[in-house]
PDB file of N, CA and C in Angstrom:
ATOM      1  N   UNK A   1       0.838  -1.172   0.000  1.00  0.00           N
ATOM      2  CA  UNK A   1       0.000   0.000   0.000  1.00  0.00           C
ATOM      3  C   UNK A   1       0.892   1.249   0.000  1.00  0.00           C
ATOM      4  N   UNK A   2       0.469   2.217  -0.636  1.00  0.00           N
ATOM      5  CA  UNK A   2       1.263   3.640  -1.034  1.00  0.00           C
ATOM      6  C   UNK A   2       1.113   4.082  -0.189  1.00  0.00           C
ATOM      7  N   UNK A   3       2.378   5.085   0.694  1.00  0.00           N
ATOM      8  CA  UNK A   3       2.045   5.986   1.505  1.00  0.00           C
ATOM      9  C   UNK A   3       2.863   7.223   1.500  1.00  0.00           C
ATOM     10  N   UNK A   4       2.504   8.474   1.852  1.00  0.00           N
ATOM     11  CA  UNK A   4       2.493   9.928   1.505  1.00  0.00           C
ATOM     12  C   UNK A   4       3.674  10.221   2.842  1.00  0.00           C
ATOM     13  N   UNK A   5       4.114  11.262   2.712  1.00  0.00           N
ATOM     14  CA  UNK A   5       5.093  11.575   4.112  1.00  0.00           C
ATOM     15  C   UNK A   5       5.238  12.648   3.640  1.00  0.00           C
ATOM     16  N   UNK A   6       4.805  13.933   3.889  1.00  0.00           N
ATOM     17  CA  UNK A   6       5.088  15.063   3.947  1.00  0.00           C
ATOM     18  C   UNK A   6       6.492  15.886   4.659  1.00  0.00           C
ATOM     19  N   UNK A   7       7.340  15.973   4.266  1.00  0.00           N
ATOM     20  CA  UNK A   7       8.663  16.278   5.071  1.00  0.00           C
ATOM     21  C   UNK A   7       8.424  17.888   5.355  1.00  0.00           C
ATOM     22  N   UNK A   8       8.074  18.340   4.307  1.00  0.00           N
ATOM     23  CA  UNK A   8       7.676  19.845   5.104  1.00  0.00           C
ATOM     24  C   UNK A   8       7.242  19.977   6.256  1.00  0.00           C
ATOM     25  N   UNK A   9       5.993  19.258   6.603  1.00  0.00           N
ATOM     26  CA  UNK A   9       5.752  19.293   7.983  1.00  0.00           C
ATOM     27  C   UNK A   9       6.341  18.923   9.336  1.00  0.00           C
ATOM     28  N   UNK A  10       7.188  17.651   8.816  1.00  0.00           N
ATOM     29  CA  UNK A  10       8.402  17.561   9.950  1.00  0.00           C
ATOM     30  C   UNK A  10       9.128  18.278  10.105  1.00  0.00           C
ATOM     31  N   UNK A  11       9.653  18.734   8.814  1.00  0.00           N
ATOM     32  CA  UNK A  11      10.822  19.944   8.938  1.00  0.00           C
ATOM     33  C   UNK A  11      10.307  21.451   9.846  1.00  0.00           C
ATOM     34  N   UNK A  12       9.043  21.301   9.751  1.00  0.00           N
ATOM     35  CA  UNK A  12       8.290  23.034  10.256  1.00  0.00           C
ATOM     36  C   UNK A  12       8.821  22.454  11.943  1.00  0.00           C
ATOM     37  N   UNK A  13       8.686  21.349  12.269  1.00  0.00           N
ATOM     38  CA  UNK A  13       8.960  21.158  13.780  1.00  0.00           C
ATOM     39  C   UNK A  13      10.357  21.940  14.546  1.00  0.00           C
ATOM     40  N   UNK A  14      10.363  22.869  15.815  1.00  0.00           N
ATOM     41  CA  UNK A  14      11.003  23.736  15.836  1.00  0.00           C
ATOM     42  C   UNK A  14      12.137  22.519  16.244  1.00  0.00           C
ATOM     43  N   UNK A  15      13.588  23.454  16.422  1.00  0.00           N
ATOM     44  CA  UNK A  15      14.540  22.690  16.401  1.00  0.00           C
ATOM     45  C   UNK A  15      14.302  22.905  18.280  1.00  0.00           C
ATOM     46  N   UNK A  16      15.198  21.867  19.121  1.00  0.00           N
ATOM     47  CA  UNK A  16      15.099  22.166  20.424  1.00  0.00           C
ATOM     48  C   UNK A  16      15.839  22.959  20.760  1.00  0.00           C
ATOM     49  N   UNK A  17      15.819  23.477  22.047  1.00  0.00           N
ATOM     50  CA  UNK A  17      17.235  24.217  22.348  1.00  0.00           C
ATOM     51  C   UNK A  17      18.005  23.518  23.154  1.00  0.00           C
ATOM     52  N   UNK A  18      17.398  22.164  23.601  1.00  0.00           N
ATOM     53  CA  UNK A  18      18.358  21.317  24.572  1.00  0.00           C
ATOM     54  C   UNK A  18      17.538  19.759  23.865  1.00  0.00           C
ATOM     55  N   UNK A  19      18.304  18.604  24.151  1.00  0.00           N
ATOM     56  CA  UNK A  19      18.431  17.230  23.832  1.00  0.00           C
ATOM     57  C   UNK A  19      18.384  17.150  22.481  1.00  0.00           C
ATOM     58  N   UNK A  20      17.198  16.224  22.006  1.00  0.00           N
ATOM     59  CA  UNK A  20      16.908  15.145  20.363  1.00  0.00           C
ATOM     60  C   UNK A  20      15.985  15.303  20.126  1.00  0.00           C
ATOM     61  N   UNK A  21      15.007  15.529  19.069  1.00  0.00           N
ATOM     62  CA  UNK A  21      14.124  15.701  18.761  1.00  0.00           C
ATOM     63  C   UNK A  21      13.867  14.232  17.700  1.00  0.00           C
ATOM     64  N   UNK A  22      13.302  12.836  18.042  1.00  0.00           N
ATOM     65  CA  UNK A  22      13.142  11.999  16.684  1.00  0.00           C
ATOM     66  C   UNK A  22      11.564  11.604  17.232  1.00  0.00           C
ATOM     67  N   UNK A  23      11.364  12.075  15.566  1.00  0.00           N
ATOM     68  CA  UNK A  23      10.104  11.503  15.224  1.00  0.00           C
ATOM     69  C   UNK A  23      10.516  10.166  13.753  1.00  0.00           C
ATOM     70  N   UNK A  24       9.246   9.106  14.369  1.00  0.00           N
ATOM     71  CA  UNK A  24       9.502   8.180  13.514  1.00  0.00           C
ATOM     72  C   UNK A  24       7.847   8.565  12.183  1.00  0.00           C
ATOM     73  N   UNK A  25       8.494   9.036  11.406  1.00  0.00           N
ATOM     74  CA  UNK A  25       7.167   9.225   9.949  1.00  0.00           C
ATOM     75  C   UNK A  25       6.912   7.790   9.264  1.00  0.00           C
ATOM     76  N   UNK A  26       7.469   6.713   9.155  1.00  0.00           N
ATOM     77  CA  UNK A  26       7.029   5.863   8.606  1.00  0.00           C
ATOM     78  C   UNK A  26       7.317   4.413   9.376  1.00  0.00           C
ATOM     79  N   UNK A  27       6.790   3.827   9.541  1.00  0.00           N
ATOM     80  CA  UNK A  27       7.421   2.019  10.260  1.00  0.00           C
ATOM     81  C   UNK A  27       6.613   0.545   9.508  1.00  0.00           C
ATOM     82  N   UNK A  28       7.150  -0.420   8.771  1.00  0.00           N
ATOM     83  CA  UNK A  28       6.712  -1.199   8.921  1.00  0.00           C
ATOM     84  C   UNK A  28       7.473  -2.263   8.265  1.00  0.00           C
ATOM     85  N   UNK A  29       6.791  -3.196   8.052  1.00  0.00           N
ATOM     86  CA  UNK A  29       7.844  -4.387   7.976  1.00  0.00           C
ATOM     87  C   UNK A  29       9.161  -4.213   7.384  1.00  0.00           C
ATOM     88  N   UNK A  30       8.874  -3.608   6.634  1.00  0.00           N
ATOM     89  CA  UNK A  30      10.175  -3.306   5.281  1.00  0.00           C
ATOM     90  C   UNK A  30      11.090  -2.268   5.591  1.00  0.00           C
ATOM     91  N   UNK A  31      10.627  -1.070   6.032  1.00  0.00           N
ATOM     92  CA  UNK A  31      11.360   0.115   6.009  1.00  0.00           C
ATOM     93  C   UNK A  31      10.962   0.901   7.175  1.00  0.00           C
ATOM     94  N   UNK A  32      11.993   1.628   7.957  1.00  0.00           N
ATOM     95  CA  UNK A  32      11.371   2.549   9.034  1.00  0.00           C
ATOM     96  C   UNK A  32      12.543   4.151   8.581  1.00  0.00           C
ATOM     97  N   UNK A  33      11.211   5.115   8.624  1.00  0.00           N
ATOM     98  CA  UNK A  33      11.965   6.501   8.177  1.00  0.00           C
ATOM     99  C   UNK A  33      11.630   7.332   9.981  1.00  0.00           C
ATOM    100  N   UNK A  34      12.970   7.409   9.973  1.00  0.00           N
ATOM    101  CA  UNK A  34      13.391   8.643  11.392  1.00  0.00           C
ATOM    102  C   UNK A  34      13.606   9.886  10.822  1.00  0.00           C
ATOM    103  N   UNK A  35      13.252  10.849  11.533  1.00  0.00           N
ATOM    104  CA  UNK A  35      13.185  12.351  11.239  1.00  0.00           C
ATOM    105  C   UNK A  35      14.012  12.587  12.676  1.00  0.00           C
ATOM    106  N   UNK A  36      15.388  13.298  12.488  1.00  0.00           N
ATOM    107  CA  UNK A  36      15.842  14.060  13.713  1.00  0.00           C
ATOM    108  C   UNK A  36      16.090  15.041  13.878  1.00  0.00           C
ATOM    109  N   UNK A  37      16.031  15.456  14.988  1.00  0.00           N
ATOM    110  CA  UNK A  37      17.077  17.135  14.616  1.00  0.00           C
ATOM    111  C   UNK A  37      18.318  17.160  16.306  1.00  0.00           C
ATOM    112  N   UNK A  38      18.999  17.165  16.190  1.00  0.00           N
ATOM    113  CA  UNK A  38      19.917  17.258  17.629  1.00  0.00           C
ATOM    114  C   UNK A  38      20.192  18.880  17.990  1.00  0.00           C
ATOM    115  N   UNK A  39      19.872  19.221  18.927  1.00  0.00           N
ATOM    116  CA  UNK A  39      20.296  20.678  19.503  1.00  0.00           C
ATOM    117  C   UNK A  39      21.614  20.839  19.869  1.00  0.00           C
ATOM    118  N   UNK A  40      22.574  22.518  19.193  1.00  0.00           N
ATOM    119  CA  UNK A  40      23.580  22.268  19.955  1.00  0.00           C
ATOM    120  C   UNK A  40      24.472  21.493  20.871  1.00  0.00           C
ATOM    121  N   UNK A  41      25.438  21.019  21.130  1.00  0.00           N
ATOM    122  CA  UNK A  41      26.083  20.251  22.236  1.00  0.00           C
ATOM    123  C   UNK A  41      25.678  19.203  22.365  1.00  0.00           C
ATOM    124  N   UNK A  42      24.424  18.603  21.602  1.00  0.00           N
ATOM    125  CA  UNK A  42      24.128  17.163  21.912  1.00  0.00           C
ATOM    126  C   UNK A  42      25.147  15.965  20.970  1.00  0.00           C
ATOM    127  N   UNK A  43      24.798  14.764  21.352  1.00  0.00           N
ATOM    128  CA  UNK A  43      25.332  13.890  20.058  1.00  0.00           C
ATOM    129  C   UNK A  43      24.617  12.733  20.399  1.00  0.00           C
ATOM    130  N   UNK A  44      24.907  11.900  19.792  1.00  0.00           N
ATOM    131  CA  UNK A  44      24.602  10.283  19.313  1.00  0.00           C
ATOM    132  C   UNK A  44      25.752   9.990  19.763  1.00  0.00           C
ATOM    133  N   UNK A  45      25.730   9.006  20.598  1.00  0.00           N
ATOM    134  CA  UNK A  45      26.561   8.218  21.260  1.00  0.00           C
ATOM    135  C   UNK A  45      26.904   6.931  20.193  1.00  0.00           C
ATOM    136  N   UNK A  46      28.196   5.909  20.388  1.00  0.00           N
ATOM    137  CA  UNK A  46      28.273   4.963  19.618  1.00  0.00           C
ATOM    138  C   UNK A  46      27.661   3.803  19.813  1.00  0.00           C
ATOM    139  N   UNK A  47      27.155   3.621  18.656  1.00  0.00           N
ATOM    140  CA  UNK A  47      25.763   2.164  18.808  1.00  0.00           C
ATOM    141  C   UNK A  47      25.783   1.699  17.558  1.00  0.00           C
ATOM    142  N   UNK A  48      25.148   0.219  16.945  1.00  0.00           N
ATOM    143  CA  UNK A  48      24.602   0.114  16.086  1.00  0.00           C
ATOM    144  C   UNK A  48      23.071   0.096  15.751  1.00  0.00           C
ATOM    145  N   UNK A  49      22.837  -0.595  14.348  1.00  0.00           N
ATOM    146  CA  UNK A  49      21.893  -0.885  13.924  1.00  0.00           C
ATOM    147  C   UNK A  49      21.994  -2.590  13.236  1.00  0.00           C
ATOM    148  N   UNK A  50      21.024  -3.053  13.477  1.00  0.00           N
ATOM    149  CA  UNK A  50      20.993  -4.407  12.889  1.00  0.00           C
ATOM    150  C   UNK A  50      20.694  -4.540  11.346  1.00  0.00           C
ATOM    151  N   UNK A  51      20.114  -3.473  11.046  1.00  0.00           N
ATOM    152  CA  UNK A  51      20.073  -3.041   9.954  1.00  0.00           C
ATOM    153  C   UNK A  51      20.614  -2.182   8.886  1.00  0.00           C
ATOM    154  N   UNK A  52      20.391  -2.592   7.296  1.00  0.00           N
ATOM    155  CA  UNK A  52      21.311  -1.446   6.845  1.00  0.00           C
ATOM    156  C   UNK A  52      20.615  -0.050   6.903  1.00  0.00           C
ATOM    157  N   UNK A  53      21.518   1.166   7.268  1.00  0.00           N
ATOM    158  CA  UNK A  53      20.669   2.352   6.808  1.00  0.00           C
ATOM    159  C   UNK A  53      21.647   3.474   6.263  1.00  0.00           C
ATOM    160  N   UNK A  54      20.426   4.600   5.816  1.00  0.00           N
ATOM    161  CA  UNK A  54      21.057   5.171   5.083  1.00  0.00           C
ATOM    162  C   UNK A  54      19.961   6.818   6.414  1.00  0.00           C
ATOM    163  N   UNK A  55      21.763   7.355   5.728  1.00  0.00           N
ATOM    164  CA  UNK A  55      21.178   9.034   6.509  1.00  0.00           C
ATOM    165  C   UNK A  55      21.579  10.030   5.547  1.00  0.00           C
ATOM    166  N   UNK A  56      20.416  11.346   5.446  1.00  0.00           N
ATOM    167  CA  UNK A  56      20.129  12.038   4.830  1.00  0.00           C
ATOM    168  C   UNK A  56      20.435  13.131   5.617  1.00  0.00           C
ATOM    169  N   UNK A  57      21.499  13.871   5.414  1.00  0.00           N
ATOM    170  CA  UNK A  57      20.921  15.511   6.224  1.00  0.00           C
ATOM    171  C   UNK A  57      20.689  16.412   5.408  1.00  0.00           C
ATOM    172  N   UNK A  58      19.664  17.083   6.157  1.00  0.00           N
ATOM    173  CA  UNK A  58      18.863  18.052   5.501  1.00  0.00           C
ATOM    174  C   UNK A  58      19.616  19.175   6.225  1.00  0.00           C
ATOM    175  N   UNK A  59      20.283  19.655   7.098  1.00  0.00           N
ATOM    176  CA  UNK A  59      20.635  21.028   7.041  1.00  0.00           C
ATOM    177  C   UNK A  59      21.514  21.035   8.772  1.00  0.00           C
ATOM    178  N   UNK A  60      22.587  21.443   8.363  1.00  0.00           N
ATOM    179  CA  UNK A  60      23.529  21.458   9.590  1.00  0.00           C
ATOM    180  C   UNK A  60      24.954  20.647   9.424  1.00  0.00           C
ATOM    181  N   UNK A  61      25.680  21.021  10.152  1.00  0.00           N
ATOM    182  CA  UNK A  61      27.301  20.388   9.841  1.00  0.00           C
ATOM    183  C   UNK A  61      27.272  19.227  11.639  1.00  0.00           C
ATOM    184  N   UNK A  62      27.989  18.504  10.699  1.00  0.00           N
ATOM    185  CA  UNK A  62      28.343  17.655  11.442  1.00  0.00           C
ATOM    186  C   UNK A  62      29.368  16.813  11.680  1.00  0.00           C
ATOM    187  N   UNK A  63      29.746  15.180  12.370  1.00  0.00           N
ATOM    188  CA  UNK A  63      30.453  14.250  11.363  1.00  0.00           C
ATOM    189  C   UNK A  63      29.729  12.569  11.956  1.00  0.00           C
ATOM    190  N   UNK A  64      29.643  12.174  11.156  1.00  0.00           N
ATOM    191  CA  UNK A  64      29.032  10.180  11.631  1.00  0.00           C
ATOM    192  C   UNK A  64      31.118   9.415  11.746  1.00  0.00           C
ATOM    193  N   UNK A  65      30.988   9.487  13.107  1.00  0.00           N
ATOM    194  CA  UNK A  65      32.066   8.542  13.137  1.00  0.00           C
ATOM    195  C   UNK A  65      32.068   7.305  13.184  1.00  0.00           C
ATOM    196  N   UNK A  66      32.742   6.489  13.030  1.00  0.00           N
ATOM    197  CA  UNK A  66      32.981   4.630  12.570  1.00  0.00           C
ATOM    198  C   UNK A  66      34.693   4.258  13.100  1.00  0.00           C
ATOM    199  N   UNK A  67      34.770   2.932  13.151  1.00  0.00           N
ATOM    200  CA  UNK A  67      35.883   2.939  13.827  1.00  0.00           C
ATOM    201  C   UNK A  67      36.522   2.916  12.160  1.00  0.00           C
ATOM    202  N   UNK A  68      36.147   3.129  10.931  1.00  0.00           N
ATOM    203  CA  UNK A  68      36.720   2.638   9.914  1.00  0.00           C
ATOM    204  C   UNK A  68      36.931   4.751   9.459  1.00  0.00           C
ATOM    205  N   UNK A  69      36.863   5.233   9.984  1.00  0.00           N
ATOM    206  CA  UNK A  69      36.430   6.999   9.449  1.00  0.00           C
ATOM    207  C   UNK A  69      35.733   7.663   9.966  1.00  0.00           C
ATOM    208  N   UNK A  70      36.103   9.165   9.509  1.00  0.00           N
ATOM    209  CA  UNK A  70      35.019  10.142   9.711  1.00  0.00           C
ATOM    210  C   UNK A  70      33.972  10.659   8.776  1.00  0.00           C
ATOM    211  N   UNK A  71      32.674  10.750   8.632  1.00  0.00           N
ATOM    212  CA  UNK A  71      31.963  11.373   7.195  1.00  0.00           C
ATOM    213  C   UNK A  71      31.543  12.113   7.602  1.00  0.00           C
ATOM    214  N   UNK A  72      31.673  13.947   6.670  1.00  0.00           N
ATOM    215  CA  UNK A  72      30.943  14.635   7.144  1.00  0.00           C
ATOM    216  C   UNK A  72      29.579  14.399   6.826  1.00  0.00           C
ATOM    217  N   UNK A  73      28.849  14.817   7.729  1.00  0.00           N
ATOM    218  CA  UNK A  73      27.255  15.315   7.536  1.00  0.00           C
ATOM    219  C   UNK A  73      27.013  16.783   7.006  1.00  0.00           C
ATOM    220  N   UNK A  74      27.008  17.443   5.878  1.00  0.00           N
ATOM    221  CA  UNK A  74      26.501  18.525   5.865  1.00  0.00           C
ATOM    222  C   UNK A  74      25.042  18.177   4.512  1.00  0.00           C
ATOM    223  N   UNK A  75      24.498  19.362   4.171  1.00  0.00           N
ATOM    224  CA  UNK A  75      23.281  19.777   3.558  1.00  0.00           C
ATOM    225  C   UNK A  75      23.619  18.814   2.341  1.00  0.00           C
ATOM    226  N   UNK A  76      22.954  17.721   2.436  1.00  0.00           N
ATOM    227  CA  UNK A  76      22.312  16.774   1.313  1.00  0.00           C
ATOM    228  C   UNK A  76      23.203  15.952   1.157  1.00  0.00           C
ATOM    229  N   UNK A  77      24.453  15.543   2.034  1.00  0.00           N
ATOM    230  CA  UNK A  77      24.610  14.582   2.147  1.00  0.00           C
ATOM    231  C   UNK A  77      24.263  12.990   2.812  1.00  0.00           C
ATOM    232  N   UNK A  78      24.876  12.486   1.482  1.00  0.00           N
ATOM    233  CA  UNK A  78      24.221  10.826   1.880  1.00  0.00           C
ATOM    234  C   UNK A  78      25.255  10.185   2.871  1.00  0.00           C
ATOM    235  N   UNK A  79      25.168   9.282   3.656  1.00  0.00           N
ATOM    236  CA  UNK A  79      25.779   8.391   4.130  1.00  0.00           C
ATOM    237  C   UNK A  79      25.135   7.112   4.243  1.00  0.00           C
ATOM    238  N   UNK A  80      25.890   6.110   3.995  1.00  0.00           N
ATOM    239  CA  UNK A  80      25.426   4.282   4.076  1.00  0.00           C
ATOM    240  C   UNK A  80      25.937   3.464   5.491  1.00  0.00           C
ATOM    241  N   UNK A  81      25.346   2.976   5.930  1.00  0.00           N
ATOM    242  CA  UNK A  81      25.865   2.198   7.280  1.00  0.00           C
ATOM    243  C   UNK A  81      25.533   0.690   6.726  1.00  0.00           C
ATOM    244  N   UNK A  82      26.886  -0.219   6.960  1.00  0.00           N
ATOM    245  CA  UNK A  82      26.441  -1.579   6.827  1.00  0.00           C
ATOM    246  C   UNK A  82      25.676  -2.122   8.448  1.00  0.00           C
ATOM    247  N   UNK A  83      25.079  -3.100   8.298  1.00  0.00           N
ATOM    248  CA  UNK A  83      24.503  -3.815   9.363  1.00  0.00           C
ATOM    249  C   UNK A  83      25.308  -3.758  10.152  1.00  0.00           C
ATOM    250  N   UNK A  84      25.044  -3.813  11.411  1.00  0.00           N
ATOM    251  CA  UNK A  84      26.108  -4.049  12.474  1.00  0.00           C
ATOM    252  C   UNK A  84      27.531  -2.723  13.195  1.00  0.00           C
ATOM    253  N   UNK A  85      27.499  -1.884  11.904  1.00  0.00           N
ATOM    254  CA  UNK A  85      28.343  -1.415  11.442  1.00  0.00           C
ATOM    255  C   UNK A  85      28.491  -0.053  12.847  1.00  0.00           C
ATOM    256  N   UNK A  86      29.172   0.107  14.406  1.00  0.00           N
ATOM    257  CA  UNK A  86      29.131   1.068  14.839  1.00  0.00           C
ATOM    258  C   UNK A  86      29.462   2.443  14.132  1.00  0.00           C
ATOM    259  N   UNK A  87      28.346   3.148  15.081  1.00  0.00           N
ATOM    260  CA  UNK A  87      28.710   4.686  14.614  1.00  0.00           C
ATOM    261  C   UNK A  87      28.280   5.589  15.752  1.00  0.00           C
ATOM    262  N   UNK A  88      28.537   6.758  15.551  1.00  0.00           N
ATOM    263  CA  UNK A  88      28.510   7.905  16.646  1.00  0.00           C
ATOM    264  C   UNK A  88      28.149   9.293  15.938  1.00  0.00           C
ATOM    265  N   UNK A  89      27.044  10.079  15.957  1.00  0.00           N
ATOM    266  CA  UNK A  89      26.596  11.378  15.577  1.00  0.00           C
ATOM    267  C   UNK A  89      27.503  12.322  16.214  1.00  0.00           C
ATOM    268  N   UNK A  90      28.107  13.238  15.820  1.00  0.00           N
ATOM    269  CA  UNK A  90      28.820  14.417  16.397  1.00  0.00           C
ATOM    270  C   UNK A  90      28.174  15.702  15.607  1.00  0.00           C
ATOM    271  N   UNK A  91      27.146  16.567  16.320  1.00  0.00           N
ATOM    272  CA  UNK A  91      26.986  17.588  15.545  1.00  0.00           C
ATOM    273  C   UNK A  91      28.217  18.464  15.950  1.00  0.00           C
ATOM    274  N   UNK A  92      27.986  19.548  15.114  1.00  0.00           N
ATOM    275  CA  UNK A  92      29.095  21.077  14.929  1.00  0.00           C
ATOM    276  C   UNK A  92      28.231  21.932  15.311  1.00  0.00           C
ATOM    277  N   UNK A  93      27.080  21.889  15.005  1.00  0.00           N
ATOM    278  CA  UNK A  93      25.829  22.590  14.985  1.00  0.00           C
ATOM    279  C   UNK A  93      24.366  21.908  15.360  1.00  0.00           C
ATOM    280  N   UNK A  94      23.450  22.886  15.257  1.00  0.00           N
ATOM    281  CA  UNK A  94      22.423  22.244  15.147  1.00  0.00           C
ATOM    282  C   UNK A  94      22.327  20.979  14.027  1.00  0.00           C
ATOM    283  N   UNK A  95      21.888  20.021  13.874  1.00  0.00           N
ATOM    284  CA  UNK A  95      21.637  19.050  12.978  1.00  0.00           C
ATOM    285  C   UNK A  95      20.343  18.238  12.714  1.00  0.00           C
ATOM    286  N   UNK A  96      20.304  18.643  11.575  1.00  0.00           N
ATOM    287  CA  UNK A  96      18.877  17.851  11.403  1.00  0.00           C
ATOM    288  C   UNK A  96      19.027  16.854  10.031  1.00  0.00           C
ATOM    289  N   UNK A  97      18.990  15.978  10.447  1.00  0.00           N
ATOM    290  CA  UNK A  97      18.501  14.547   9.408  1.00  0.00           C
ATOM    291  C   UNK A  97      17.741  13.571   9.424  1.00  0.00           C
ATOM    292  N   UNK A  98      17.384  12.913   8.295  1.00  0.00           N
ATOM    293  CA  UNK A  98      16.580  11.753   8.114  1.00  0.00           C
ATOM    294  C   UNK A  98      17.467  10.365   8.387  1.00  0.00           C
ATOM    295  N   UNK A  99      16.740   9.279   8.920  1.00  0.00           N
ATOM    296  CA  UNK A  99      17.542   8.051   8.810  1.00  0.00           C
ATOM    297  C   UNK A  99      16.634   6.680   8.492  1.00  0.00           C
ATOM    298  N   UNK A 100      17.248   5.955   8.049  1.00  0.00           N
ATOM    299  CA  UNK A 100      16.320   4.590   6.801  1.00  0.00           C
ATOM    300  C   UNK A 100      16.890   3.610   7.184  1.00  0.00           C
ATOM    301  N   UNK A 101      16.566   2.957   7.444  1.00  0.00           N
ATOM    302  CA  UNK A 101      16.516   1.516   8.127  1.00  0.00           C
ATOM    303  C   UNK A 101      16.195   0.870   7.196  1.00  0.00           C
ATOM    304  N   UNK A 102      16.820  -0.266   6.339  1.00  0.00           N
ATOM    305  CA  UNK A 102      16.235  -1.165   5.086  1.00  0.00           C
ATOM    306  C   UNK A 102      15.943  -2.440   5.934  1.00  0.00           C
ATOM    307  N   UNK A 103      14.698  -2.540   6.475  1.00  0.00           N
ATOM    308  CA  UNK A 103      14.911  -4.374   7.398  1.00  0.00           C
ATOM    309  C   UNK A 103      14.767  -4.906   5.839  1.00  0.00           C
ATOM    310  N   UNK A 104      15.194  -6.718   6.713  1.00  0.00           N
ATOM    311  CA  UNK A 104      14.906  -7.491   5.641  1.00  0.00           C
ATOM    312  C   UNK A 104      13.516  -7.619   5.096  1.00  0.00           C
ATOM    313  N   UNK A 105      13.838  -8.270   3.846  1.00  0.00           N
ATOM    314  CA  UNK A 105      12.636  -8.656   2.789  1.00  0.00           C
ATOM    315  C   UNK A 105      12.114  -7.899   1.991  1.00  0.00           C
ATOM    316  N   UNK A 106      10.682  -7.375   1.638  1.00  0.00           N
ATOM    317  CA  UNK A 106      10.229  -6.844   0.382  1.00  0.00           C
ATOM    318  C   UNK A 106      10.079  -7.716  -0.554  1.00  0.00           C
ATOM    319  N   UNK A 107       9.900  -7.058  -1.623  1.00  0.00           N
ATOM    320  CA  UNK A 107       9.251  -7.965  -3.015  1.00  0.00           C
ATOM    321  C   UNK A 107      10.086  -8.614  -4.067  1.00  0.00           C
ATOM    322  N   UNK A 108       9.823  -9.567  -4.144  1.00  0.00           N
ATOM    323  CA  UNK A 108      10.594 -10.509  -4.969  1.00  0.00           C
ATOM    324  C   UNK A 108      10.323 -10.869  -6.126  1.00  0.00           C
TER     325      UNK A 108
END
């Protein structure tokens, strides 16, 4: 079944002035879409995902660390995470991005 996700409207969500702001816009078997934004001085601590994903930022400097590198995060960049794969959010700034979770399966 088709479904709509308006990002304008997430994006209108104010940024905080203290912690994380994640909203989850889409979840289900196949795919889950996170909307974040981190306030000043915050970060993402190092963790994984069991899944592969992919992050989108929409606006703010940053960097996604890995024990394999650093990538920046700035305005419309992509980044890929393999499964398993630790990482750590470091904003510079405010930061706001999307993140995609590919679980298994889908259509064959």
């Amino acid at each position: 079944m088709a479904t709509s996700i308006n990002l304008n409207e997430a994006r209108s969500q104010p940024m905080p002035e203290r912690g994380i702001l994640s909203q989850t816009l889409l979840k289900n078997e196949f795919t889950s879409l996170v909307h974040m934004k981190l306030a000043p001085g915050e970060e993402l601590t190092e963790h994984t995902s069991k899944f592969p994903v992919w992050i989108y930022t929409i606006e703010g400097e940053g960097s996604l660390e890995t024990p394999s590198g650093s990538y920046p995060m700035s305005e419309g960049e992509w980044i890929f995470l393999e499964p398993s794969e630790e990482h750590a959010v470091q904003p510079k700034s405010q930061l706001h991005f999307l993140l995609i979770m590919m679980k298994t399966g889908g259509a064959k």
